[in-house]
Protein backbone atom coordinates (compact mmCIF):
# COMPACT_ATOMS: atom_id res chain seq x y z
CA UNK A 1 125.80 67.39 18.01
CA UNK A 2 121.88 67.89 16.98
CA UNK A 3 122.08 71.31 18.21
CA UNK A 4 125.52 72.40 16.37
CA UNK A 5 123.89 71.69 13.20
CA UNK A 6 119.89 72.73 14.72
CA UNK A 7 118.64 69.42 14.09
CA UNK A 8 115.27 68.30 14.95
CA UNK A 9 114.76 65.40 16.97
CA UNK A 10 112.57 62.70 16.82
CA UNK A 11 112.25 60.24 19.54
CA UNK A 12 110.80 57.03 18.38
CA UNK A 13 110.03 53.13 19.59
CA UNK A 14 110.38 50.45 16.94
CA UNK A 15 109.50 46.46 17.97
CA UNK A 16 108.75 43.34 16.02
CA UNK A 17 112.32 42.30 14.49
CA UNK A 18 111.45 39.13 17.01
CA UNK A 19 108.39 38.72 15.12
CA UNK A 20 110.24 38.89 11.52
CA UNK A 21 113.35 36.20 12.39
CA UNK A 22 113.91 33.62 14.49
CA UNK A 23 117.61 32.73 15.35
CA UNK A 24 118.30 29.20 13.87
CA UNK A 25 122.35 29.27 14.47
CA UNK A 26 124.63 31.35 16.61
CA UNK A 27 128.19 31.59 16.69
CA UNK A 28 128.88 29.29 19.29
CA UNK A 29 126.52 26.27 17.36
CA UNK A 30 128.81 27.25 13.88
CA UNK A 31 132.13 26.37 15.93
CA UNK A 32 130.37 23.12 16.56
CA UNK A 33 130.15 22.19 12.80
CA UNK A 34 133.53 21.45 11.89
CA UNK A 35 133.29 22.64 8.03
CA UNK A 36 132.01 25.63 9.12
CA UNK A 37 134.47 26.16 11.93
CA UNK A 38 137.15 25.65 9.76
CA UNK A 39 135.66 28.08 6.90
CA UNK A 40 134.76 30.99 9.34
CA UNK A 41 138.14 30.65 10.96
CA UNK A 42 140.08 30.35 7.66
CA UNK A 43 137.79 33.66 5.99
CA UNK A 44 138.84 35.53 9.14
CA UNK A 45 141.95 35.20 9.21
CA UNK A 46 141.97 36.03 5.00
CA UNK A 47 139.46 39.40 5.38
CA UNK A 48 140.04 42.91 6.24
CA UNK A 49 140.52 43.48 10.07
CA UNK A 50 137.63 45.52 11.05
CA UNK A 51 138.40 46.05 14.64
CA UNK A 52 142.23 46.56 13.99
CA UNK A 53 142.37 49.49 16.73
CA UNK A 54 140.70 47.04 19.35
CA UNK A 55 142.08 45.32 22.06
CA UNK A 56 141.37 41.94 23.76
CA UNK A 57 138.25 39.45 23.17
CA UNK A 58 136.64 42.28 20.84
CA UNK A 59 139.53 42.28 18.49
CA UNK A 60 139.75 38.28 18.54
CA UNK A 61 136.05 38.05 17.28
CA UNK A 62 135.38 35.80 13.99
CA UNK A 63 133.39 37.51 11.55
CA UNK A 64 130.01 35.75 10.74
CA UNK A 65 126.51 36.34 9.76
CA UNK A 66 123.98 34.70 12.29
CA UNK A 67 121.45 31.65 11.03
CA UNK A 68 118.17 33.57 10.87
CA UNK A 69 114.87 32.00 9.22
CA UNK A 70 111.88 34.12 8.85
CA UNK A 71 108.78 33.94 10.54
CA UNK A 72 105.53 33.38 8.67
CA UNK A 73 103.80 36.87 9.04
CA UNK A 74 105.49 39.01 11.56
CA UNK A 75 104.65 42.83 11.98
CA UNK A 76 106.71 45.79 12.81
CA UNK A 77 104.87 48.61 14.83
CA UNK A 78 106.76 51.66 15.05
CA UNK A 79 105.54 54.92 17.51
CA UNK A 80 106.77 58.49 16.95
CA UNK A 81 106.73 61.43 19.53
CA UNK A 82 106.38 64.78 19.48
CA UNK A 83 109.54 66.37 17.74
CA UNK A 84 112.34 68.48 19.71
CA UNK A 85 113.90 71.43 18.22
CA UNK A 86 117.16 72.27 18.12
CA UNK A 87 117.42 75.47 16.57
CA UNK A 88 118.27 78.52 18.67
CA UNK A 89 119.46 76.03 21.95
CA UNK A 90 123.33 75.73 20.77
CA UNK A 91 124.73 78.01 23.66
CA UNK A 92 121.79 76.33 26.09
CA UNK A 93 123.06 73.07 25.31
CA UNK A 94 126.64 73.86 25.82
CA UNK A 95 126.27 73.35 29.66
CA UNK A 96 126.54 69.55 29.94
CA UNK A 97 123.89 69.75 32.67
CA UNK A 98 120.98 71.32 30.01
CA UNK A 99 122.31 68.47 27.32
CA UNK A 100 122.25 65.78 30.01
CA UNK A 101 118.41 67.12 30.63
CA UNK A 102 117.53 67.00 27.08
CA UNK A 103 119.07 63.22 26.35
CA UNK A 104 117.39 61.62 29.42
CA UNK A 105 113.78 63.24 28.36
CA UNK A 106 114.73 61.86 24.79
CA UNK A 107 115.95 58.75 26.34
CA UNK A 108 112.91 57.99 28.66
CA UNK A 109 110.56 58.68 25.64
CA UNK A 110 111.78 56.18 23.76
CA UNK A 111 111.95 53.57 26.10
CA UNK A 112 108.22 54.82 26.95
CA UNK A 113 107.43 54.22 23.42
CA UNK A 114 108.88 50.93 23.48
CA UNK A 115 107.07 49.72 26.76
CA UNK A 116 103.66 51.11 25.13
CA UNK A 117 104.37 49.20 21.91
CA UNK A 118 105.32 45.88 24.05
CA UNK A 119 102.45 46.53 26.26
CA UNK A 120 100.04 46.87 23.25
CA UNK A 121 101.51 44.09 21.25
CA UNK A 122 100.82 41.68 23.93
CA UNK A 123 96.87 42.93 24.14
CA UNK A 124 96.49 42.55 20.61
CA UNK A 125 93.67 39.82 19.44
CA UNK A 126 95.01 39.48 15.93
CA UNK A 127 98.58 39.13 16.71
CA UNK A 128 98.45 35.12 16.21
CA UNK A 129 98.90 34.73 12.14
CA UNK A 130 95.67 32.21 12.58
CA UNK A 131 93.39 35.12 14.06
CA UNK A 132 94.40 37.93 11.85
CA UNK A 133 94.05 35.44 8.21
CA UNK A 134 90.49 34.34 10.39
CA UNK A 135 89.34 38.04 10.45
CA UNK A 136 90.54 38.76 7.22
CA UNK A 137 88.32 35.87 5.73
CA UNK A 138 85.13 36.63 7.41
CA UNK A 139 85.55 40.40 6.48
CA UNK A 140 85.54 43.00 3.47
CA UNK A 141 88.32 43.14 2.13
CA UNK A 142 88.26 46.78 2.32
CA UNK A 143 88.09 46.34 6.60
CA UNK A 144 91.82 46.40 8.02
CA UNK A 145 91.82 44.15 10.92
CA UNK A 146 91.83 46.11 14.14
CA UNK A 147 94.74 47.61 15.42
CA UNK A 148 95.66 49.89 18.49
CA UNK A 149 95.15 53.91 18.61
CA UNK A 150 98.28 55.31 20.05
């Protein structure tokens, strides 16, 4: 599709959404709470059927937004790679065996990127809330705390 249109493509890792939320209720523990059983049941059955075409256990799903509460201070890190042109490779990338080439080297980049981030994010010193306000303290404000060089 990217090359159709000569898109450029930019593979890229993105963690931290752990560090922003933290699940408080899922959909099994609503079924558990009776009021809210009933009303997730009852605004089902009243909304717009979403997954009308489906079949099975996917069609049969409730609708619901998951219990999230946020984390005090969480952080996002997000790495970009080199970007992939598309332009000129539309007959190249006909041949399911070139396209199949170019997704997995897109594909292993970004789970690369999201192993480095991981990796890093586990090394980092002022990840804890406690170390990074510590730092921030003790230092000019015009100092960022520390972070890693990609």
């Amino acid at each position: 599709m990217t090359a159709r249109f000569g898109a450029t493509i930019v593979p890229f890792g993105a963690i931290g959404e752990d560090d922003m939320f933290e699940l408080a209720l899922d959909y099994n523990d609503y079924m558990k709470i009776p009021m809210l059983n009933d009303y997730i049941r009852d605004a089902s059955r009243k909304s717009m059927r979403i997954r009308d075409e489906s079949f099975g256990e996917v069609a049969s799903q409730d609708i619901f937004v998951p219990g999230i509460l946020p984390k005090i201070y969480g952080w996002f890190n997000y790495l970009f790679r080199k970007p992939i042109e598309t332009k000129g490779m539309e007959e190249a990338l006909k041949d399911k065996e070139n396209a199949k080439q170019l997704y997995d080297q897109i594909k292993y980049e970004v789970e690369s990127n999201i192993a480095y981030l991981l990796k890093k994010r586990e090394e980092d010193p002022y990840r804890n809330t406690l170390d990074r306000t510590l730092y921030r303290m003790l230092h000019s404000p015009l100092h960022e705390v520390p972070a890693f060089k990609p």
